[in-house]
Protein backbone atom coordinates (compact mmCIF):
# COMPACT_ATOMS: atom_id res chain seq x y z
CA UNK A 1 6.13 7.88 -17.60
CA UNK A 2 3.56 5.21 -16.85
CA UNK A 3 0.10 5.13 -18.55
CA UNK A 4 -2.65 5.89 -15.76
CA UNK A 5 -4.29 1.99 -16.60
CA UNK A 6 -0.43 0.73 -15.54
CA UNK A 7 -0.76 3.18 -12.26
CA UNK A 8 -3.55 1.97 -11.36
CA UNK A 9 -3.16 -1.87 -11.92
CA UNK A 10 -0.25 -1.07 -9.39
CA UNK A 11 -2.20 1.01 -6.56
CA UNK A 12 -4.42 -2.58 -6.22
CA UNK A 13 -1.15 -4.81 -6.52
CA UNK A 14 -0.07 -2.11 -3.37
CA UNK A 15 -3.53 -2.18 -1.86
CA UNK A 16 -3.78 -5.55 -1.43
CA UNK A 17 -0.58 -6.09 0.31
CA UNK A 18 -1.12 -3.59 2.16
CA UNK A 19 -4.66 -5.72 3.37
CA UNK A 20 -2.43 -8.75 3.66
CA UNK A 21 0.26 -7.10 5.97
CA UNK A 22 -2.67 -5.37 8.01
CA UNK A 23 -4.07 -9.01 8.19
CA UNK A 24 -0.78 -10.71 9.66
CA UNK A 25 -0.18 -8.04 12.09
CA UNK A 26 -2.87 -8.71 13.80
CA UNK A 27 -2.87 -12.33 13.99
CA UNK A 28 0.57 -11.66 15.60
CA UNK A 29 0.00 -8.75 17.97
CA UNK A 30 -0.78 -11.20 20.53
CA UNK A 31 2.06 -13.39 19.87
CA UNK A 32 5.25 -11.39 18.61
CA UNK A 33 4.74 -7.69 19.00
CA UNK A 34 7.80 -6.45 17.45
CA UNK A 35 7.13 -8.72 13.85
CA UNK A 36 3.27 -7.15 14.15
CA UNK A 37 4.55 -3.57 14.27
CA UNK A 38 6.62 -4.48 11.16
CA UNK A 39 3.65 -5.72 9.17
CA UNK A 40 1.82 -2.68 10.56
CA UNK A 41 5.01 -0.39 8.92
CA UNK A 42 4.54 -2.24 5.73
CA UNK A 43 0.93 -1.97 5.32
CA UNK A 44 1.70 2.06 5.98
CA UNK A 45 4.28 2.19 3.74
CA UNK A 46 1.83 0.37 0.74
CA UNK A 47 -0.97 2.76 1.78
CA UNK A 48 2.11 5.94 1.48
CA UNK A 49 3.07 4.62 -2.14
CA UNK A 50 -0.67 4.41 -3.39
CA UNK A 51 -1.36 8.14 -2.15
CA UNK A 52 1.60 9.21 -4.67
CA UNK A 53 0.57 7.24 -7.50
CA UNK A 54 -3.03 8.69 -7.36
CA UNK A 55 -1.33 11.83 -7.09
CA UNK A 56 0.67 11.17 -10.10
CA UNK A 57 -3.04 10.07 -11.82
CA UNK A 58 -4.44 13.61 -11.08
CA UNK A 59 -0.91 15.52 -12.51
CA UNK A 60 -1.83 13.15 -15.99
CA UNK A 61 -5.58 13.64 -15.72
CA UNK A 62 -4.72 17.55 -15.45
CA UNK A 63 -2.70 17.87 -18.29
């Protein structure tokens, strides 16, 4: 189990790439629509991951 400093050092590791694929999808939604909705996926995906560490921050906090 990871200490709650570790989980959150990874939620802004997660965080910002989720910024940086948010940033290069739309630079390319003009341009290559299919690579933007990737990045957009991504940047969900990162966001997805961050909710379940916090999670896993509140089940530590709790016990």
């Amino acid at each position: 189990m990871k200490t709650i400093e570790d989980l959150r050092t990874r939620i802004k590791e997660l965080s910002g790439q989720a910024v940086n694929f948010s940033k290069k999808a739309t630079e390319l939604c003009l341009t290559d629509r299919v690579q933007a909705k990737q990045y957009r996926q991504q940047a969900k995906e990162a966001i997805d991951r961050c909710e379940v560490l916090r999670q896993e921050i509140k089940r530590q906090q709790v016990v």
